[in-house]
Protein backbone atom coordinates (compact mmCIF):
# COMPACT_ATOMS: atom_id res chain seq x y z
CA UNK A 1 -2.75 30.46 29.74
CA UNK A 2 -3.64 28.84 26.38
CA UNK A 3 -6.61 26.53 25.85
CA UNK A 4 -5.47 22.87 25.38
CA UNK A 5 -7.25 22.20 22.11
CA UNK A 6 -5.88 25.21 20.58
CA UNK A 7 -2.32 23.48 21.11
CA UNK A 8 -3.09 20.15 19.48
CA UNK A 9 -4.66 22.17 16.97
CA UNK A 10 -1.95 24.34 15.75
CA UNK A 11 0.71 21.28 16.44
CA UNK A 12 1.79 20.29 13.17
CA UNK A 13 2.70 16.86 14.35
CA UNK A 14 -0.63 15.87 15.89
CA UNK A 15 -2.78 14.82 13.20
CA UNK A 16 -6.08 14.46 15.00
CA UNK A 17 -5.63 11.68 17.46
CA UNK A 18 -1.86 10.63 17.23
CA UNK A 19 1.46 12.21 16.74
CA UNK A 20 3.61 11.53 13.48
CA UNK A 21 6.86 12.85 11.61
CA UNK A 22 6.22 15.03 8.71
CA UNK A 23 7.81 12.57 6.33
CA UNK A 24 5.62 10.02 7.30
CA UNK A 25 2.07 12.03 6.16
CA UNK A 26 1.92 11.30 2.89
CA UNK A 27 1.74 7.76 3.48
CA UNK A 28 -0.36 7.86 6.12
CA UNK A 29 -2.65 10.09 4.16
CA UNK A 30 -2.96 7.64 0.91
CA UNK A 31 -4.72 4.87 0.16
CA UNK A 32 -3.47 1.63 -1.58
CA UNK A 33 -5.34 2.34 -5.10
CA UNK A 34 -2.34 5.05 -5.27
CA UNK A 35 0.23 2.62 -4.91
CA UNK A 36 2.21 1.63 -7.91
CA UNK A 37 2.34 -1.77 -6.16
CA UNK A 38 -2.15 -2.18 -6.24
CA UNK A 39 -2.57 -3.55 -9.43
CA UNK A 40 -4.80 -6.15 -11.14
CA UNK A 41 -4.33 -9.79 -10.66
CA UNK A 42 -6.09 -12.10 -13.73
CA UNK A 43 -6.42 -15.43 -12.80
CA UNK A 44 -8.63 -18.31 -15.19
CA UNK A 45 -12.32 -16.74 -13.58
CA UNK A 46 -11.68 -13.59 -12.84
CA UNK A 47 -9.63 -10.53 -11.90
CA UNK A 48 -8.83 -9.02 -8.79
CA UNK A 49 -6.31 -6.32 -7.38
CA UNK A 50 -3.42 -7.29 -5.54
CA UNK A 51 -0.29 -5.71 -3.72
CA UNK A 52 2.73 -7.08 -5.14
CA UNK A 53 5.21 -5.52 -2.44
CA UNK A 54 5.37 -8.75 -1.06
CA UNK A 55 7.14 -10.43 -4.12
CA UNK A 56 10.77 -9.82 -3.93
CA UNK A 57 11.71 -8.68 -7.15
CA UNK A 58 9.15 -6.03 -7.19
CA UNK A 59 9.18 -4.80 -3.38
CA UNK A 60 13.26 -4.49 -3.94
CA UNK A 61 12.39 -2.60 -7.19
CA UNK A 62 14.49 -4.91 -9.20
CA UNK A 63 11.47 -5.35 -11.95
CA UNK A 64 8.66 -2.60 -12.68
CA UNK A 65 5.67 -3.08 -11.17
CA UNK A 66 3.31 -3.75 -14.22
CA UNK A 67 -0.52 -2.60 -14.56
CA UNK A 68 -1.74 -6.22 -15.08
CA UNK A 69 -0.25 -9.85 -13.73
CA UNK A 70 -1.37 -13.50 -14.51
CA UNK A 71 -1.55 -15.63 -11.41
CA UNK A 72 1.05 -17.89 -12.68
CA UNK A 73 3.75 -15.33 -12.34
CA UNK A 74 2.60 -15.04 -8.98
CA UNK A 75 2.56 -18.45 -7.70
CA UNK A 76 5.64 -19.37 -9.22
CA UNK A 77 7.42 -16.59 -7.64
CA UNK A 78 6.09 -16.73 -3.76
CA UNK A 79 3.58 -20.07 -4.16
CA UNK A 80 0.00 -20.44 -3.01
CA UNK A 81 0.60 -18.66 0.54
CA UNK A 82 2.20 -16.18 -0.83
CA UNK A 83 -0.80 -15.65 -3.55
CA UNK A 84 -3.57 -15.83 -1.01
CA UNK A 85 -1.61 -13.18 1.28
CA UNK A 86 -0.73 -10.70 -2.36
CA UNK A 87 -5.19 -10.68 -2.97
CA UNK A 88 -6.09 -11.10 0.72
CA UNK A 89 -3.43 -7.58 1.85
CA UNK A 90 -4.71 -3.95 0.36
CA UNK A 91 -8.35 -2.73 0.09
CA UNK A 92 -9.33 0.17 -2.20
CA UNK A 93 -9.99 1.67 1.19
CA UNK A 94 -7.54 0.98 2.79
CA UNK A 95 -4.51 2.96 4.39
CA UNK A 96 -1.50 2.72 2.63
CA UNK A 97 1.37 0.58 4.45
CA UNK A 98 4.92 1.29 5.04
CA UNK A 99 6.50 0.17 1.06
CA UNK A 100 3.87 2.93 -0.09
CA UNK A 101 5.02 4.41 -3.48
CA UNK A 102 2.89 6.86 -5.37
CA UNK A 103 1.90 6.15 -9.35
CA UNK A 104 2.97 8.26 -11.89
């Protein structure tokens, strides 16, 4: 008989305390400052990072994601809501959610 913690050990698809697909690794695995859709959000005061996978046009992949957005852009496209949820979202530690896509 086999010791129980050398099966969850060699298991591929337990990753330490839960089970999960191979596919699904890399996301979990990443962070959102690898995410093409983490960048820099320059309002009048300051500037702070964002995730812009919760605009439309750039979550469907219709526009680019660019390195640097003014907060205009923003509000007009998903309003003040939308704005505070796009700054208030990803972390630079944070785990990376389900839209992840890496940089290049």
């Amino acid at each position: 008989m086999s010791n129980i913690h050398d099966y969850y050990r060699k298991n591929f698809l337990y990753e330490s305390h839960r089970m999960m697909l191979p596919e699904l690794r890399d996301r979990v695995t990443r962070t959102c400052p690898q995410c093409k859709f983490y960048i820099l959000i320059a309002g009048k005061t300051g500037v702070r990072m964002g995730c812009v996978a919760l605009i439309p046009q750039y979550a469907g992949l219709v526009k680019r994601a660019p390195e640097k957005l003014d907060v205009t852009e923003i509000l007009k496209a998903v309003g003040k809501g939308g704005l505070e949820r796009v700054l208030a979202r990803p972390g630079s530690h944070r785990q990376a959610c389900g839209q992840f896509h890496p940089k290049k």
